[in-house]
C-alpha atoms as a PDB file:
ATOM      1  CA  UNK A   1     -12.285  -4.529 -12.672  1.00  0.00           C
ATOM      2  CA  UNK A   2      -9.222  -2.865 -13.128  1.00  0.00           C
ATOM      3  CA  UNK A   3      -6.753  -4.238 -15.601  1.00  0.00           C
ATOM      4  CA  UNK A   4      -3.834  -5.890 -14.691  1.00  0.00           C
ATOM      5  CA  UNK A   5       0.066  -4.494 -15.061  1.00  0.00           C
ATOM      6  CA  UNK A   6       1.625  -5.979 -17.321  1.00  0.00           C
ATOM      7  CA  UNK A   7       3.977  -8.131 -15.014  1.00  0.00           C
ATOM      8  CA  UNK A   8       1.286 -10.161 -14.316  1.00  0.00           C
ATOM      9  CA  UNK A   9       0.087 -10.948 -17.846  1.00  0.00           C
ATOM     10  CA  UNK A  10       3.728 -11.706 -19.301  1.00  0.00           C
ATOM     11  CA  UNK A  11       4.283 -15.076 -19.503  1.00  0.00           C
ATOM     12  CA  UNK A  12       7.311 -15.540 -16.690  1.00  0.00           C
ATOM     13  CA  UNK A  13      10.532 -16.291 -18.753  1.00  0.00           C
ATOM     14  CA  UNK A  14      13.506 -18.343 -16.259  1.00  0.00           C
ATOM     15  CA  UNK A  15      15.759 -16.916 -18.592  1.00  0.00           C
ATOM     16  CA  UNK A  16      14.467 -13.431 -18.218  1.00  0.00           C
ATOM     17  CA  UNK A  17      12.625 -13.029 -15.071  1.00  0.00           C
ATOM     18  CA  UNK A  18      10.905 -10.091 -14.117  1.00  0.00           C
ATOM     19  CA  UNK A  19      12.439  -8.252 -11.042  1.00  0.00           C
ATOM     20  CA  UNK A  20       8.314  -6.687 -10.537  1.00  0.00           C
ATOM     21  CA  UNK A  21       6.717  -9.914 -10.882  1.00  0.00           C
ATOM     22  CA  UNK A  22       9.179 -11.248  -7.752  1.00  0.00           C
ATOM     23  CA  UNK A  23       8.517  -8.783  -5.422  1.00  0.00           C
ATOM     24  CA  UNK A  24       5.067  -9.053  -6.067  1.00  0.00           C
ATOM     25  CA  UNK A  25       4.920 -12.560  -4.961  1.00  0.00           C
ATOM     26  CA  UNK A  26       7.314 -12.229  -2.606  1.00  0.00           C
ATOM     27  CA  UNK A  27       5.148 -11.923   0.936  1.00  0.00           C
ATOM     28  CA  UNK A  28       8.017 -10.582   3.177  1.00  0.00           C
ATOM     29  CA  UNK A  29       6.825  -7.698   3.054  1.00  0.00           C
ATOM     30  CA  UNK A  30       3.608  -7.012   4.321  1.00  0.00           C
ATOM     31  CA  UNK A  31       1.166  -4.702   2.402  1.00  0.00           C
ATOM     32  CA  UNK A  32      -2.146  -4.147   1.121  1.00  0.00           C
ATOM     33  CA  UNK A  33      -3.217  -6.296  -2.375  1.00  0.00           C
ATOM     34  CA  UNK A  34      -4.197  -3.016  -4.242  1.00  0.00           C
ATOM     35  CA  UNK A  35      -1.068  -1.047  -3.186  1.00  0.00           C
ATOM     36  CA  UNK A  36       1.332  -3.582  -3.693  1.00  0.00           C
ATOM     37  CA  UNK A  37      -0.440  -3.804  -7.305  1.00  0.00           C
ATOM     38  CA  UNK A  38      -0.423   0.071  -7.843  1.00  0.00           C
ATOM     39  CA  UNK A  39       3.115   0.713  -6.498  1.00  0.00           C
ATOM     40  CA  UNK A  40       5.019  -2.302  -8.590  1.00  0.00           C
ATOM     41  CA  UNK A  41       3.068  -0.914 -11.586  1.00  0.00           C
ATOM     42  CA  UNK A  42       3.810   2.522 -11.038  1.00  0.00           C
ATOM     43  CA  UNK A  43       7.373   1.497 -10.198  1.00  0.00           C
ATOM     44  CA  UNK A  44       7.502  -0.300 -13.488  1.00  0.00           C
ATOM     45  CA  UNK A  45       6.747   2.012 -15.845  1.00  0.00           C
ATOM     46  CA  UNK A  46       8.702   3.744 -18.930  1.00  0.00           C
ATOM     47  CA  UNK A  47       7.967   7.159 -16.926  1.00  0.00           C
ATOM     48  CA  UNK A  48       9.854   6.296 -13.976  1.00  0.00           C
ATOM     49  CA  UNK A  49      12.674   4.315 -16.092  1.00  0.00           C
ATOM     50  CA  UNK A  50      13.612   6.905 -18.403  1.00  0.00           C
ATOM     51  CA  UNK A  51      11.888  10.655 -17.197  1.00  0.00           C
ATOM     52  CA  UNK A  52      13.026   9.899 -13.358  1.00  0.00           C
ATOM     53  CA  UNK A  53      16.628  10.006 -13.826  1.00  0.00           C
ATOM     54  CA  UNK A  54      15.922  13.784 -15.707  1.00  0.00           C
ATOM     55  CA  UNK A  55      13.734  14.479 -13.429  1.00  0.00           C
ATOM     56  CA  UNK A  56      15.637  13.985  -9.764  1.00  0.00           C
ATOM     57  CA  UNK A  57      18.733  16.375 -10.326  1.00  0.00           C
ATOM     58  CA  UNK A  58      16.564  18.924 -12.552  1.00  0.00           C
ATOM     59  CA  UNK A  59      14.436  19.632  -9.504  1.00  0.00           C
ATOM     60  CA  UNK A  60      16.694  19.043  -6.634  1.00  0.00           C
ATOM     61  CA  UNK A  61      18.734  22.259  -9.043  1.00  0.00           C
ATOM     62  CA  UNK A  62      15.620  24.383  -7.901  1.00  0.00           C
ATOM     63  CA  UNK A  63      15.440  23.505  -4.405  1.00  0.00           C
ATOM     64  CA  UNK A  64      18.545  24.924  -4.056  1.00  0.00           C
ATOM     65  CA  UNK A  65      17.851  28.015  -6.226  1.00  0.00           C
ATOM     66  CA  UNK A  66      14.776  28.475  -3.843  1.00  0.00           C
ATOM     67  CA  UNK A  67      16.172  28.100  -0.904  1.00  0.00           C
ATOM     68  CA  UNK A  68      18.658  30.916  -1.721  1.00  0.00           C
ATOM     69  CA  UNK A  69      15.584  32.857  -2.511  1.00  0.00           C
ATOM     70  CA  UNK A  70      13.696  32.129   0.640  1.00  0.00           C
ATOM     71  CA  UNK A  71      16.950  33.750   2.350  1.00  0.00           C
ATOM     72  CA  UNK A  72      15.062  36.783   1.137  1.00  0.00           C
ATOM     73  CA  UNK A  73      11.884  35.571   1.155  1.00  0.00           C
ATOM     74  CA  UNK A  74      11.034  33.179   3.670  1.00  0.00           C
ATOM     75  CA  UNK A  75       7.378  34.424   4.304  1.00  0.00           C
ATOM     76  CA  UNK A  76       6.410  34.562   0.775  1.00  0.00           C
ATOM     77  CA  UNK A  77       3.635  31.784   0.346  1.00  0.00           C
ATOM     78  CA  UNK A  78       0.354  31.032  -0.809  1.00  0.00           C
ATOM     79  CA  UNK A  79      -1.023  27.334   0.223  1.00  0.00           C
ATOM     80  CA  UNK A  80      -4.281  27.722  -1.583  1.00  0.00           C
ATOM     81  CA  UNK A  81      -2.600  28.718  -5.321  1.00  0.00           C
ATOM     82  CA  UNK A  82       0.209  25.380  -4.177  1.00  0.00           C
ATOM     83  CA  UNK A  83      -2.901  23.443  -3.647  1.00  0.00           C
ATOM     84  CA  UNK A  84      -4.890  24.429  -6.313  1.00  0.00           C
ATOM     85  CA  UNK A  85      -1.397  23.793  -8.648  1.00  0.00           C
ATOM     86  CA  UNK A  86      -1.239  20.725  -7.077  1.00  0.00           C
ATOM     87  CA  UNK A  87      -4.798  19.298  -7.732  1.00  0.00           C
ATOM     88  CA  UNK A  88      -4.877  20.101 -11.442  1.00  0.00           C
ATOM     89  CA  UNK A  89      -1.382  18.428 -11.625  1.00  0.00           C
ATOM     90  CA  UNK A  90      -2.739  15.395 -10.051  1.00  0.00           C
ATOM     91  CA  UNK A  91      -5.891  15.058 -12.575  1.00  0.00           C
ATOM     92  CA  UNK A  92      -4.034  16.020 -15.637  1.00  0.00           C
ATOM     93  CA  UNK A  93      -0.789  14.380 -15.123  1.00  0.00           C
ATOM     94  CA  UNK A  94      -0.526  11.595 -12.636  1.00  0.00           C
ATOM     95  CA  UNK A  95      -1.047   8.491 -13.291  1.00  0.00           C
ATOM     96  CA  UNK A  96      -3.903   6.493 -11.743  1.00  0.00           C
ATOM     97  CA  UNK A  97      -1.902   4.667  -9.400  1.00  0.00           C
ATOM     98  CA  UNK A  98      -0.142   7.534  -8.210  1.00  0.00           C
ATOM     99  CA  UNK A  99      -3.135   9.204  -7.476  1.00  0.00           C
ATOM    100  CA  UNK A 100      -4.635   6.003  -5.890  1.00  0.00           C
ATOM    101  CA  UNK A 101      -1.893   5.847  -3.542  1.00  0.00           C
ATOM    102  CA  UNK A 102      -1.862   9.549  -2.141  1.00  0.00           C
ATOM    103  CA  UNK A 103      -5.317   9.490  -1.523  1.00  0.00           C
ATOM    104  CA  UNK A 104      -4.993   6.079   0.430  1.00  0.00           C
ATOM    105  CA  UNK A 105      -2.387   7.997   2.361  1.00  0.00           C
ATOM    106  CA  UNK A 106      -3.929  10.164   3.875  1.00  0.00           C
ATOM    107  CA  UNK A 107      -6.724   7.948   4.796  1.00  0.00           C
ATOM    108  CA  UNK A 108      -4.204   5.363   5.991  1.00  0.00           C
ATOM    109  CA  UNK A 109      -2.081   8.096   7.957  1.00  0.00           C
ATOM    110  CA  UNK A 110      -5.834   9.417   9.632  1.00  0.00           C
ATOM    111  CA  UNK A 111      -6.162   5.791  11.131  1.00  0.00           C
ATOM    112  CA  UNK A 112      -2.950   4.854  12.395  1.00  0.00           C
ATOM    113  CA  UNK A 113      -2.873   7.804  14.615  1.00  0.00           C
ATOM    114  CA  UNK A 114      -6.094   7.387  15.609  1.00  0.00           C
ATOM    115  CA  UNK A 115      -5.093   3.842  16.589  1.00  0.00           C
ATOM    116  CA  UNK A 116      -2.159   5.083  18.412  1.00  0.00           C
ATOM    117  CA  UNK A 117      -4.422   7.863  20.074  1.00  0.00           C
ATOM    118  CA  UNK A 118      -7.278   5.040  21.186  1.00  0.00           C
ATOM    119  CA  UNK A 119      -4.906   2.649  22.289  1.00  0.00           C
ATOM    120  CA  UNK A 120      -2.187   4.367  24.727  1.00  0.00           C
ATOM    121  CA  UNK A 121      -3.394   4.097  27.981  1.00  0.00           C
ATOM    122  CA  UNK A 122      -4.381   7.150  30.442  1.00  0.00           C
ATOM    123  CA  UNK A 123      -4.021  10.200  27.600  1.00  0.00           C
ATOM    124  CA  UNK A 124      -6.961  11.728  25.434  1.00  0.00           C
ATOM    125  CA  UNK A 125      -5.609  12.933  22.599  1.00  0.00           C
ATOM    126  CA  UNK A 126      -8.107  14.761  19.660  1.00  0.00           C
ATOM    127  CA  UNK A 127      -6.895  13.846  15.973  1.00  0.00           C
ATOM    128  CA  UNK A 128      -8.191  15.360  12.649  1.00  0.00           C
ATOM    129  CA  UNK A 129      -8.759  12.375  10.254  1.00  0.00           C
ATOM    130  CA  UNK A 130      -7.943  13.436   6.613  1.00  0.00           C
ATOM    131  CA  UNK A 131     -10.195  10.754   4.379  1.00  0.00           C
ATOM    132  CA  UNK A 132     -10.796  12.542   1.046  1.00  0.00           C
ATOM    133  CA  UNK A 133     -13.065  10.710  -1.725  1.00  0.00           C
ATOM    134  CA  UNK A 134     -12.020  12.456  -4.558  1.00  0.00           C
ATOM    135  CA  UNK A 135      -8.861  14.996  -5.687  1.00  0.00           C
ATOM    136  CA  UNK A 136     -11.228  17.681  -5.728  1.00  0.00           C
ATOM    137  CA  UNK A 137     -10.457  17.539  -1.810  1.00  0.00           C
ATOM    138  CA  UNK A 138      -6.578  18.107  -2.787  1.00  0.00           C
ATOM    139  CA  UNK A 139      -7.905  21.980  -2.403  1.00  0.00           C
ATOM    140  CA  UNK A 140      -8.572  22.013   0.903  1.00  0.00           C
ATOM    141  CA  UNK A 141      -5.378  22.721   1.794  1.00  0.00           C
ATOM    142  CA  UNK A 142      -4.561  18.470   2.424  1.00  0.00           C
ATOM    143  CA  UNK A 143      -1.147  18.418   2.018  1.00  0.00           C
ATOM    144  CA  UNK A 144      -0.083  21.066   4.552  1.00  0.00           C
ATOM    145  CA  UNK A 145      -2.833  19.662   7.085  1.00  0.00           C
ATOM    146  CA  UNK A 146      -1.184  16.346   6.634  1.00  0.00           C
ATOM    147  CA  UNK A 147       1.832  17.671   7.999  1.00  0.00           C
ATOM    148  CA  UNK A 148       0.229  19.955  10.823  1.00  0.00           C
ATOM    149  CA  UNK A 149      -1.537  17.052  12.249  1.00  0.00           C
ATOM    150  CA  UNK A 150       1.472  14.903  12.731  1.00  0.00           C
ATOM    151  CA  UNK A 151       3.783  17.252  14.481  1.00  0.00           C
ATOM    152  CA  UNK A 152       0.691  18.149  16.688  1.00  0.00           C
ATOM    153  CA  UNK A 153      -0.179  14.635  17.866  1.00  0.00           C
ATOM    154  CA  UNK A 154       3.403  13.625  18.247  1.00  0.00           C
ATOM    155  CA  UNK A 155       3.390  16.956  21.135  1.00  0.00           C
ATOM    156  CA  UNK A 156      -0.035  16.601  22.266  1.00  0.00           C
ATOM    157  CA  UNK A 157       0.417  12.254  23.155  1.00  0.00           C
ATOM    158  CA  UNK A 158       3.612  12.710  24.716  1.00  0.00           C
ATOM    159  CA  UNK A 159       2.645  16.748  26.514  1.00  0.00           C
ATOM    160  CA  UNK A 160       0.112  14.830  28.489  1.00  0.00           C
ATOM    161  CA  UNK A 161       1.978  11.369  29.437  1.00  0.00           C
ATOM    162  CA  UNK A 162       4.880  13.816  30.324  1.00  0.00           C
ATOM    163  CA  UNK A 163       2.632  15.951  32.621  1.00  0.00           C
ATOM    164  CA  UNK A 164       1.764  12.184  34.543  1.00  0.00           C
ATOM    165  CA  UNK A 165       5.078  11.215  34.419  1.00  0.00           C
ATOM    166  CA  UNK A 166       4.164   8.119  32.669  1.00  0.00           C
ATOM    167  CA  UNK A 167       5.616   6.451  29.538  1.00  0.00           C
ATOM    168  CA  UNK A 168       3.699   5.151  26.643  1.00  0.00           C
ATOM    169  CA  UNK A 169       1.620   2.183  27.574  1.00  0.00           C
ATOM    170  CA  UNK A 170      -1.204   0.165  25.706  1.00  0.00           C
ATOM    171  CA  UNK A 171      -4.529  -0.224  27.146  1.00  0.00           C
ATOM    172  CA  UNK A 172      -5.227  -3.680  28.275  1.00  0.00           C
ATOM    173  CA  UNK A 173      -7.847  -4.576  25.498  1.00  0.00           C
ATOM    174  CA  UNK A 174      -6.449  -3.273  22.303  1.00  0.00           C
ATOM    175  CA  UNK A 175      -8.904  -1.265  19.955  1.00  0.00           C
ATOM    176  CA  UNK A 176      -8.660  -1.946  16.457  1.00  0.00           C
ATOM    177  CA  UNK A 177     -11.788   0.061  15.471  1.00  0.00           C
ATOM    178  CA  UNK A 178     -10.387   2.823  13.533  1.00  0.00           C
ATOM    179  CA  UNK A 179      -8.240   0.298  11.490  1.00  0.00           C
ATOM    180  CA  UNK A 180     -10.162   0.067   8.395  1.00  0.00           C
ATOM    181  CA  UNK A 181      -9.795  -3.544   7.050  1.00  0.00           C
ATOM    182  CA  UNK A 182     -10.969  -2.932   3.481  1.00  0.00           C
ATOM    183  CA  UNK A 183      -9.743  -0.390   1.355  1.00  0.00           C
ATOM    184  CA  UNK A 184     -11.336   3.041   0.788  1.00  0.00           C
ATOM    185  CA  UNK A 185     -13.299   3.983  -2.091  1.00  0.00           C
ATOM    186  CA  UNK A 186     -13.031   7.306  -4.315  1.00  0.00           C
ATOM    187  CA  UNK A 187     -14.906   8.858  -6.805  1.00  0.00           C
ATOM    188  CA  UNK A 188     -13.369   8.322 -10.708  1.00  0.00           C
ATOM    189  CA  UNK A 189      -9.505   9.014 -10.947  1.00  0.00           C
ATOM    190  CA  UNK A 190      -8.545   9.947 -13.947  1.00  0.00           C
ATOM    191  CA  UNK A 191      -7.177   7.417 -16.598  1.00  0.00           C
ATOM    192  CA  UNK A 192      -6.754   9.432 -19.603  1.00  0.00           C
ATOM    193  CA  UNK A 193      -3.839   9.381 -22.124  1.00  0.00           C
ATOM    194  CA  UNK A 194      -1.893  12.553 -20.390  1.00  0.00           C
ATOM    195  CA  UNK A 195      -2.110  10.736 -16.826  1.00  0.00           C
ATOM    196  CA  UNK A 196       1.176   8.980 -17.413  1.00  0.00           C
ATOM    197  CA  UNK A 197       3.551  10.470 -14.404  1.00  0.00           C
ATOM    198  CA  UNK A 198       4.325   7.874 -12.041  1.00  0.00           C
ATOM    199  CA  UNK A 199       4.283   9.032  -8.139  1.00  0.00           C
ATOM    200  CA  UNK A 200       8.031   8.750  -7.629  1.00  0.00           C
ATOM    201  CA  UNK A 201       8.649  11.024 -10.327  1.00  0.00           C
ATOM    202  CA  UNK A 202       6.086  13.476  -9.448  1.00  0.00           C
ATOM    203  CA  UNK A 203       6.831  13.829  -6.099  1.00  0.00           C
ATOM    204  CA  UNK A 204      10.572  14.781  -7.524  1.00  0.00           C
ATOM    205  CA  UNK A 205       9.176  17.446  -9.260  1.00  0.00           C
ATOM    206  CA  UNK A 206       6.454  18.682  -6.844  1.00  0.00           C
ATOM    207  CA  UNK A 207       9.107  19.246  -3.981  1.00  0.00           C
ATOM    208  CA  UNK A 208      10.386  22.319  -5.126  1.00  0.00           C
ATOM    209  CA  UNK A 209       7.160  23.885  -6.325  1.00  0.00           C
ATOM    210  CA  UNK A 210       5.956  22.504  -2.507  1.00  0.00           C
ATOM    211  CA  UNK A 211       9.348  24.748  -1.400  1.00  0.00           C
ATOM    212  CA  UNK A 212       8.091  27.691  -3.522  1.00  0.00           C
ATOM    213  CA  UNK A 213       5.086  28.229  -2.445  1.00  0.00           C
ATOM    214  CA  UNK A 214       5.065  27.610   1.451  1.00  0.00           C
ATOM    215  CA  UNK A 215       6.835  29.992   3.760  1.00  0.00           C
ATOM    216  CA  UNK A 216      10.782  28.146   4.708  1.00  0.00           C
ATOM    217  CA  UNK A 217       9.596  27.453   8.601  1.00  0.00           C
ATOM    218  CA  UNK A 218       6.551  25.377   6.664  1.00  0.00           C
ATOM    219  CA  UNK A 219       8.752  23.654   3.888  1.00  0.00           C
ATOM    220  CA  UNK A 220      11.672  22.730   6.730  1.00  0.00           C
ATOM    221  CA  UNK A 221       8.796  21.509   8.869  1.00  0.00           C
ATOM    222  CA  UNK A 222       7.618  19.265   5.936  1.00  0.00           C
ATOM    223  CA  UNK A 223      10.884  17.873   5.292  1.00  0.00           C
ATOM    224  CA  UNK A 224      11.180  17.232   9.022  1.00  0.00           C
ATOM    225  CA  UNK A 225       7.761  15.536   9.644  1.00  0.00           C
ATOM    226  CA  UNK A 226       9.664  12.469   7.368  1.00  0.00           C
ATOM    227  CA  UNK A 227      12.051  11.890  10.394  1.00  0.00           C
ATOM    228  CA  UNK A 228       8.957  11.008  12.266  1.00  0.00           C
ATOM    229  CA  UNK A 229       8.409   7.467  10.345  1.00  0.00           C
ATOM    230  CA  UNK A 230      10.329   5.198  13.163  1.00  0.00           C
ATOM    231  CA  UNK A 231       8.724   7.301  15.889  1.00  0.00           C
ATOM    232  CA  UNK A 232       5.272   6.666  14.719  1.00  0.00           C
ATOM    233  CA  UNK A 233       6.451   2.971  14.355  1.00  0.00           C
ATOM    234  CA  UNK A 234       8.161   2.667  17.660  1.00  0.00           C
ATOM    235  CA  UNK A 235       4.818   3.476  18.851  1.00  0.00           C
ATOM    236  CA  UNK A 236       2.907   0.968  17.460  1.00  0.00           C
ATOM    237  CA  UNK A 237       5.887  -1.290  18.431  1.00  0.00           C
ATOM    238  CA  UNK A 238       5.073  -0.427  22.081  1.00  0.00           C
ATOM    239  CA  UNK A 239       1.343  -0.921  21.934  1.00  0.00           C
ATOM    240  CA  UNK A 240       1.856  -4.156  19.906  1.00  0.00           C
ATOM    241  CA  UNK A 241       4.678  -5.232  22.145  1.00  0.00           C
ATOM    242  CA  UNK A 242       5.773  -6.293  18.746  1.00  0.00           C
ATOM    243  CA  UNK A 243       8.829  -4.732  16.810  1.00  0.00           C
ATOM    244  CA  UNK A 244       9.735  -7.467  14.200  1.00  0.00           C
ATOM    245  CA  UNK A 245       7.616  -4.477  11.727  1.00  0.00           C
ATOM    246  CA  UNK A 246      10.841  -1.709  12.111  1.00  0.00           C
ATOM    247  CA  UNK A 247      13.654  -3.078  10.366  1.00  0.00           C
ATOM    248  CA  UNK A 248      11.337  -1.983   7.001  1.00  0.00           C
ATOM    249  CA  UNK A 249      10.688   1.638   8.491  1.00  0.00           C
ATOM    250  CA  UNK A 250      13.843   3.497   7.333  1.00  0.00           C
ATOM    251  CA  UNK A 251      13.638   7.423   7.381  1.00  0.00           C
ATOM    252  CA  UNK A 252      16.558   7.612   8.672  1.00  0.00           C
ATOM    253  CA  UNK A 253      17.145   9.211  12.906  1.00  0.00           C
ATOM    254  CA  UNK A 254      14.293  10.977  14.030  1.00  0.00           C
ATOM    255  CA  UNK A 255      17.317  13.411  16.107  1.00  0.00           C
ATOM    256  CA  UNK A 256      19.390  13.640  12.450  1.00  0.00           C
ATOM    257  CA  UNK A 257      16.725  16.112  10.065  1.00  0.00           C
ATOM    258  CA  UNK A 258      18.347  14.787   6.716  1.00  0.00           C
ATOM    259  CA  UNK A 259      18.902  17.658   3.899  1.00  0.00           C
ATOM    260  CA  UNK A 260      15.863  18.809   2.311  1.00  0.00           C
ATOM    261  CA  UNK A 261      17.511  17.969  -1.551  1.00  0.00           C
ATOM    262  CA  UNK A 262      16.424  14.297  -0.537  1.00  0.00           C
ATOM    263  CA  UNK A 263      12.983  15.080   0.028  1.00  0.00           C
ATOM    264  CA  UNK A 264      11.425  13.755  -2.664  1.00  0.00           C
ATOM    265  CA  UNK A 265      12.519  10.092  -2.133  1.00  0.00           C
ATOM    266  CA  UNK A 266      12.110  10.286   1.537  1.00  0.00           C
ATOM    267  CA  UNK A 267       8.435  11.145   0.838  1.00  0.00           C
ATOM    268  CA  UNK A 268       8.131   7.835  -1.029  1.00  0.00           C
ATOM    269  CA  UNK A 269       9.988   5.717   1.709  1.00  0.00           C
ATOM    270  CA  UNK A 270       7.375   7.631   4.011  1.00  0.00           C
ATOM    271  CA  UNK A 271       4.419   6.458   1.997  1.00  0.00           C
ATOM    272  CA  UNK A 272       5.204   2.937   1.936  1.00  0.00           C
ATOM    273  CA  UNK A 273       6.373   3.124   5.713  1.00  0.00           C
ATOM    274  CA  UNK A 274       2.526   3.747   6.118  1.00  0.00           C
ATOM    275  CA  UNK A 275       1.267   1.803   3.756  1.00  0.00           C
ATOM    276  CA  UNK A 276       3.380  -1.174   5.631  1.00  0.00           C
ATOM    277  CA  UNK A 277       2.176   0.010   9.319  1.00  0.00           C
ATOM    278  CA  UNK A 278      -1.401  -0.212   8.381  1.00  0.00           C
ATOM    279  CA  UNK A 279      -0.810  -3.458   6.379  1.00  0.00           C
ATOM    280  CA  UNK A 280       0.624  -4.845  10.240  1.00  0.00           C
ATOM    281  CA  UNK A 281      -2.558  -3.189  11.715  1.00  0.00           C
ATOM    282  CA  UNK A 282      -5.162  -4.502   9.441  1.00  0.00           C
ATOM    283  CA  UNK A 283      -3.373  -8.277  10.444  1.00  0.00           C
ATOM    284  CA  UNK A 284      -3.276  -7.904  13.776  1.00  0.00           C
ATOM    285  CA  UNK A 285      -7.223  -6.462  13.940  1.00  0.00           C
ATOM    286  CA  UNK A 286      -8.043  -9.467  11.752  1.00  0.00           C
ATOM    287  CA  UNK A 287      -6.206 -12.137  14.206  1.00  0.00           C
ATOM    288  CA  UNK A 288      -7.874 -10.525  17.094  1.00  0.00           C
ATOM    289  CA  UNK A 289     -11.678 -10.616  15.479  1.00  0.00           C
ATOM    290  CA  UNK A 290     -10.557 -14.617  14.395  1.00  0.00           C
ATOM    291  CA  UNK A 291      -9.355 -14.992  18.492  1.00  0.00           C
ATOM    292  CA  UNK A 292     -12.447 -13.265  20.131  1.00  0.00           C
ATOM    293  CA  UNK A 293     -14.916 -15.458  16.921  1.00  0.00           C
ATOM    294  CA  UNK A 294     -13.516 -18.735  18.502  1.00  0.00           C
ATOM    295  CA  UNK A 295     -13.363 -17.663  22.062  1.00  0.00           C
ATOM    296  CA  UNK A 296     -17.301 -17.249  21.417  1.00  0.00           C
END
């Protein structure tokens, strides 16, 4: 059993309460037990306290200096050395939880749009789940795929209920089979002394380096795909016929690309805009199995 952060093992002081131990208890916010658990503690550690404030205006430096150099440049990449960078980072560095939560992500991300794909009524739309077990997977080129996959469902849903002149729609029995209610399992992250990054931080630092080594149309693409978050909501609003989930979806206008120095912390925002949109899903799947149970 994994041990628990220390906000939940300090004694809870009125004088001195802990801001971690509040939103943990607090239930507003809809999300997953393990997670919440692994985002509050990464959130809460020294790393992000002291290194994060370093960190944030030391890389965003670069992704200017790079993006002068892709004016030169701009089809100078190499995805497999980025991913293969990437990976050892992530088992030498990062910090359990961070790794924890990137590799729900992508498992996470895989169902929602599958949801969204099995649920909108009179399209067929194809999706390429990403589920990795393990950060040797990180190799496989994950993080670019990740991107690819969004930007192509997004055109692919909308190409064909465009073609019927139709707008998005739910099927009249909602399918919640490709919502996963418990969490995924992985093979051992690493807990060892060095893994001490927290995600926040990393991601800060991993933006540029992601800049470096991907051609500009990929990188801008990228930063782009993060403008998607209320789309992908509004879409589950639709099916749902429920929209109460949005007002904790903030990405900013999907028609307003942001700048590409803010990157980093719209990455986070975008993983816990999933990690909140499966949390709804994973509700609403168990409400309906609890409605058809006592129907029988």
């Amino acid at each position: 059993m994994a041990e628990l952060p220390d906000f939940l093992k300090e004694t809870h002081d009125e004088r001195d309460p802990s801001p971690w131990l509040a939103l943990y208890l607090d239930d507003s916010v809809l999300m997953a037990e393990p997670s919440k658990r692994a985002w509050l503690e990464d959130l809460s550690s020294r790393n992000r306290q002291f290194v994060l404030p370093l960190a944030r205006p030391f890389a965003r430096f670069f992704i200017v200096v790079f993006q002068l150099f892709k004016i030169i440049a701009p089809h100078l990449q190499s995805s497999t050395l980025l991913h293969r960078l990437l990976e050892w980072n992530m088992k030498t560095f990062m910090s359990y939880n961070a790794n924890l939560l990137i590799l729900r992500h992508f498992h996470l991300g895989s169902e929602i749009l599958r949801f969204i794909a099995d649920n909108t009524a009179h399209v067929d739309v194809k999706t390429t789940p990403l589920k990795p077990h393990s950060l040797d997977e990180i190799r496989n080129h994950l993080f670019l795929q990740h991107d690819l996959n969004l930007f192509n469902f997004v055109i692919e849903i909308n190409r064909q209920l465009r073609a019927q002149g139709r707008e998005m729609e739910p099927r009249a029995t909602l399918d919640f089979s490709a919502i996963s209610s418990e969490p995924p399992s992985f093979e051992r992250i690493p807990r060892r002394f060095l893994n001490f990054v927290d995600l926040e931080t990393a991601i800060e630092l991993y933006t540029p380096l992601y800049q470096l080594f991907l051609t500009d149309n990929d990188f801008w693409r990228a930063a782009n795909s993060l403008q998607l978050d209320e789309t992908i909501a509004l879409y589950i609003a639709r099916l749902l016929g429920d929209s109460s989930h949005l007002a904790l979806v903030n990405n900013k206008h999907p028609l307003v690309p942001e700048s590409t120095l803010r990157a980093g912390n719209r990455l986070v925002l975008h993983g816990l805009s999933t990690e909140l949109l499966h949390a709804l899903l994973v509700r609403k799947k168990r409400a309906a199995e609890s409605n058809l149970a006592a129907a029988q």
